[in-house]
Protein backbone atom coordinates (compact mmCIF):
# COMPACT_ATOMS: atom_id res chain seq x y z
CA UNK A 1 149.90 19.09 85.22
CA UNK A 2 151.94 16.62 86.48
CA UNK A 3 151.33 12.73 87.11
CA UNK A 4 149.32 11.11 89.70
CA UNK A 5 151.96 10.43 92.79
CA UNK A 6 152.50 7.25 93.89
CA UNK A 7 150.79 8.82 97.48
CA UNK A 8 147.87 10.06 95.85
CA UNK A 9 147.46 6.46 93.91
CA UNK A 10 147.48 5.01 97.46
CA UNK A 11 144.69 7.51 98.94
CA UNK A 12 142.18 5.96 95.82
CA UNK A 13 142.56 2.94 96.53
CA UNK A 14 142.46 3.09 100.15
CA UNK A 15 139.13 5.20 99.49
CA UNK A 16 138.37 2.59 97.08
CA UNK A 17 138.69 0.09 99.69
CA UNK A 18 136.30 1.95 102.00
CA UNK A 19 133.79 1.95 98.92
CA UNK A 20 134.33 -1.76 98.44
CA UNK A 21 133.66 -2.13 102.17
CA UNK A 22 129.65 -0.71 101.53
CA UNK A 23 130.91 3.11 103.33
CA UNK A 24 128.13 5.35 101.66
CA UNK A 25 130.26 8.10 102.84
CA UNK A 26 133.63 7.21 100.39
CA UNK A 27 131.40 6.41 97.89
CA UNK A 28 129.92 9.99 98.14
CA UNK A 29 133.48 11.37 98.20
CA UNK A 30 134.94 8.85 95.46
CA UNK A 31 131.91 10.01 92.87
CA UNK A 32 132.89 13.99 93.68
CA UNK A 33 136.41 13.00 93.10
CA UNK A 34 135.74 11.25 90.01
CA UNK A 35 132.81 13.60 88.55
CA UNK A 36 134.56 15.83 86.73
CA UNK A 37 137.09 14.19 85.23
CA UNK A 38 134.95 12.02 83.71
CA UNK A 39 132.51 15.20 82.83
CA UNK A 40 135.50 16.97 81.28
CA UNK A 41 136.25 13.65 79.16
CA UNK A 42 132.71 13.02 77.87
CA UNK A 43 132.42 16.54 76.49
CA UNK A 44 135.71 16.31 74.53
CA UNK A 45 133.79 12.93 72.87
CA UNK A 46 129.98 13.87 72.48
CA UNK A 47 128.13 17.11 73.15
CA UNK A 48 125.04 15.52 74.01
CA UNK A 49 125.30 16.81 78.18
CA UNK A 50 122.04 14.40 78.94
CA UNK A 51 124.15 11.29 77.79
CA UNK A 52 127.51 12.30 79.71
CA UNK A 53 125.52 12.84 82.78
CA UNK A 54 123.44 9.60 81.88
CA UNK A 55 126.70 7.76 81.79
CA UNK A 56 128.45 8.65 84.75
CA UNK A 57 125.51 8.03 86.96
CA UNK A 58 125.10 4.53 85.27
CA UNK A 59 129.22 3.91 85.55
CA UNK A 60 129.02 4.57 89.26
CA UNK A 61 125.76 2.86 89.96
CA UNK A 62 127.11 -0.21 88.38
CA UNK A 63 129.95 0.31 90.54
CA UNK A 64 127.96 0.71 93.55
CA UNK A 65 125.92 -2.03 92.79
CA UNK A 66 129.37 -4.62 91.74
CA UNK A 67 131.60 -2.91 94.14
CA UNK A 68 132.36 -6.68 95.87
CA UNK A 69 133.14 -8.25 92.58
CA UNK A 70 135.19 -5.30 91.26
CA UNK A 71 138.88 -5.76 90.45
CA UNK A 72 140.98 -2.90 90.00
CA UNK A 73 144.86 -4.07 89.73
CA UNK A 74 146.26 -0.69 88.14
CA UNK A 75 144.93 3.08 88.15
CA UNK A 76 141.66 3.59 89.92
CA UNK A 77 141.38 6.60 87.37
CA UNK A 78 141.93 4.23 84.33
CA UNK A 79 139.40 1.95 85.46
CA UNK A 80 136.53 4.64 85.26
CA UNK A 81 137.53 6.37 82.29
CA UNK A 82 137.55 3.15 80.63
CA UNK A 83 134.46 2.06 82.21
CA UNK A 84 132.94 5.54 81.04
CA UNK A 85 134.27 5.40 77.76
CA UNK A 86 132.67 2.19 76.86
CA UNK A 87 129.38 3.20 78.05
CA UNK A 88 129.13 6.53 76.55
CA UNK A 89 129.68 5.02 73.25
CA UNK A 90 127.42 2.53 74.14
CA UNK A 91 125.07 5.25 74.38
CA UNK A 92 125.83 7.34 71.23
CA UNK A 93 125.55 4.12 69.00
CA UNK A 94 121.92 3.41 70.46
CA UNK A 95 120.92 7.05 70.08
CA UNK A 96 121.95 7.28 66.43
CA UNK A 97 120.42 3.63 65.53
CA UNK A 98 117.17 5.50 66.80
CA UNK A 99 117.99 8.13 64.63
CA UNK A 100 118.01 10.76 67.65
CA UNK A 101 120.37 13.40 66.32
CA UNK A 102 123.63 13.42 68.09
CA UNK A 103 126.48 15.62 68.09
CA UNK A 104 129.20 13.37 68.87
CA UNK A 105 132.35 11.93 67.66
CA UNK A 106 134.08 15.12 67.08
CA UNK A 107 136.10 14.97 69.64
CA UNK A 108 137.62 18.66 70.37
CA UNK A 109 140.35 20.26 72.76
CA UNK A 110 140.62 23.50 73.68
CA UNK A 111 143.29 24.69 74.77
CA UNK A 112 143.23 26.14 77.73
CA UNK A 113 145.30 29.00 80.18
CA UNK A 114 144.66 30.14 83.31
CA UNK A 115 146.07 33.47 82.90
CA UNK A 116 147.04 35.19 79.05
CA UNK A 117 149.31 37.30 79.80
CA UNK A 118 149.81 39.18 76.61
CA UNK A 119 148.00 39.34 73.00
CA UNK A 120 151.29 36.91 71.75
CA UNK A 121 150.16 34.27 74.51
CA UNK A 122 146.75 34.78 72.89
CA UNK A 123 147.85 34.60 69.46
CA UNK A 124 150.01 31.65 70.00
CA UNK A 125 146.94 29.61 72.12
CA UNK A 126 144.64 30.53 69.00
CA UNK A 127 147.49 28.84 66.61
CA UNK A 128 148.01 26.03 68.34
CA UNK A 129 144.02 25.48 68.63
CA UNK A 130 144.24 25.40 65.16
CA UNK A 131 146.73 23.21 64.86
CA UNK A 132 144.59 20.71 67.46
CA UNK A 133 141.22 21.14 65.07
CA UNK A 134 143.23 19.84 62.12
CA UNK A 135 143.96 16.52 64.15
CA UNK A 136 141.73 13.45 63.27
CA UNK A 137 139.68 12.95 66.29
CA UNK A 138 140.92 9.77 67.36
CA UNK A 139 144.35 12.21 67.78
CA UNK A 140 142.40 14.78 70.03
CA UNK A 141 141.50 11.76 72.30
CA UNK A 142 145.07 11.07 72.47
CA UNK A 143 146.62 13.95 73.00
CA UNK A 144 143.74 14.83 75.57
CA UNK A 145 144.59 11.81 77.71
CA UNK A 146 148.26 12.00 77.65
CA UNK A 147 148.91 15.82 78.05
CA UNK A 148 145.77 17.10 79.61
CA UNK A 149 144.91 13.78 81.22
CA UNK A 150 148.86 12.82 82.04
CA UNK A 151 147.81 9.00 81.66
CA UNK A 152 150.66 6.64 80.96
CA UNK A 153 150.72 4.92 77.56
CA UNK A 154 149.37 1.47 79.33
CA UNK A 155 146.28 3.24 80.57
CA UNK A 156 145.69 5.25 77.51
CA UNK A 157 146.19 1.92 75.54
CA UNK A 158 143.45 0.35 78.05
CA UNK A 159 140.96 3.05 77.94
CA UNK A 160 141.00 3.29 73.97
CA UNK A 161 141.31 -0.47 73.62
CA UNK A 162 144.26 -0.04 70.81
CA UNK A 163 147.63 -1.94 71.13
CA UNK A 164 150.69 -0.20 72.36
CA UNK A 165 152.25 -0.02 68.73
CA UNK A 166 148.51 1.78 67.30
CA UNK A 167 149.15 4.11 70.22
CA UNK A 168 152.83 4.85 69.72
CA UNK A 169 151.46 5.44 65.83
CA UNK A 170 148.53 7.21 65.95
CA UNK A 171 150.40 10.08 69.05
CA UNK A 172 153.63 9.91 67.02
CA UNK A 173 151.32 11.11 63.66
CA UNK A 174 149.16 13.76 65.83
CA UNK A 175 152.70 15.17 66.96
CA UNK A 176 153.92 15.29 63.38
CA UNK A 177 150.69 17.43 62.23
CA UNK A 178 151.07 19.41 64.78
CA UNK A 179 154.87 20.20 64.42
CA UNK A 180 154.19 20.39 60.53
CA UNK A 181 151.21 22.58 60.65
CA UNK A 182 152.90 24.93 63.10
CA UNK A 183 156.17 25.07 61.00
CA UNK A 184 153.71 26.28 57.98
CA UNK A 185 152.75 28.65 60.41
CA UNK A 186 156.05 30.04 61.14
CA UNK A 187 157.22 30.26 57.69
CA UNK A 188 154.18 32.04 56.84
CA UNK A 189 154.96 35.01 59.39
CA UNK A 190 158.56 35.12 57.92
CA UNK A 191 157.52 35.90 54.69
């Protein structure tokens, strides 16, 4: 996956534009654009399906509804994963004050391939899964949005609300588990 072009930055926020403008017809296109991603996020922070889809149709009504007053000065795609964020935790903390039982906060990865090409590809996705579970899940968010998301540190650091040094810390510790936990692994095959 590689980073958001410069281009493609400048298509969002001319559709964003269009939205701010009251065009039904970008914000229709701007909310299937944005869907997913967001989707794909939520899952990887609460299992609860009703509150995701709760959340993203309350981000983008409020957006809808503030579009005028809205300010976004960096990544269109920061901006609503941030916005997201905050509301789906929103959520989850009201849900388990009313004692509803949740399934949230373990944030998981999979790890994913289009194509496994051979049982070692398999093997080697399976280990490194492994590796991922044993990651605090403040990590998995992490390592989610900078190598499945490919957000820069900035918008990572916005969307999770931590300084830049917590950030540099808390990545630079998941990528220590995960070299130390797959060097156990290696050494374990060798002997």
């Amino acid at each position: 996956m590689t980073p958001e072009s410069e281009e493609s930055k400048k298509l969002q926020f001319d559709l964003w534009k269009s939205v701010q403008g009251g065009n039904h017809q970008a914000f229709r296109i701007f909310y299937m654009k944005f869907t997913d991603v967001l989707y794909n996020y939520g899952k990887r922070i609460c299992h609860n399906e009703e509150i995701i889809k709760d959340s993203i149709q309350d981000v983008f009504q409020g957006i809808w509804e503030k579009k005028e007053n809205i300010q976004i000065n960096s990544s269109i795609k920061q901006y609503l994963m941030t916005a997201f964020r905050h509301d789906l935790i929103y959520k989850i903390k009201k849900e388990q004050k009313s004692g509803t039982e949740l399934q949230s906060s373990n944030f998981e990865l999979s790890v994913e391939s289009t194509i496994i090409d051979s049982e070692d590809r398999m093997s080697k996705n399976v280990q490194l899964n492994d590796a991922l579970l044993k990651l605090t899940n403040r990590q998995k968010e992490i390592v989610f949005l900078k190598y499945y998301e490919n957000l820069s540190y900035d918008e990572i650091s916005s969307i999770m609300d931590l300084n830049k040094n917590s950030l540099y810390k808390l990545l630079s510790g998941a990528i220590q588990r995960l070299k130390d936990y797959m060097i156990v692994l290696l050494l374990t095959f060798l002997y």
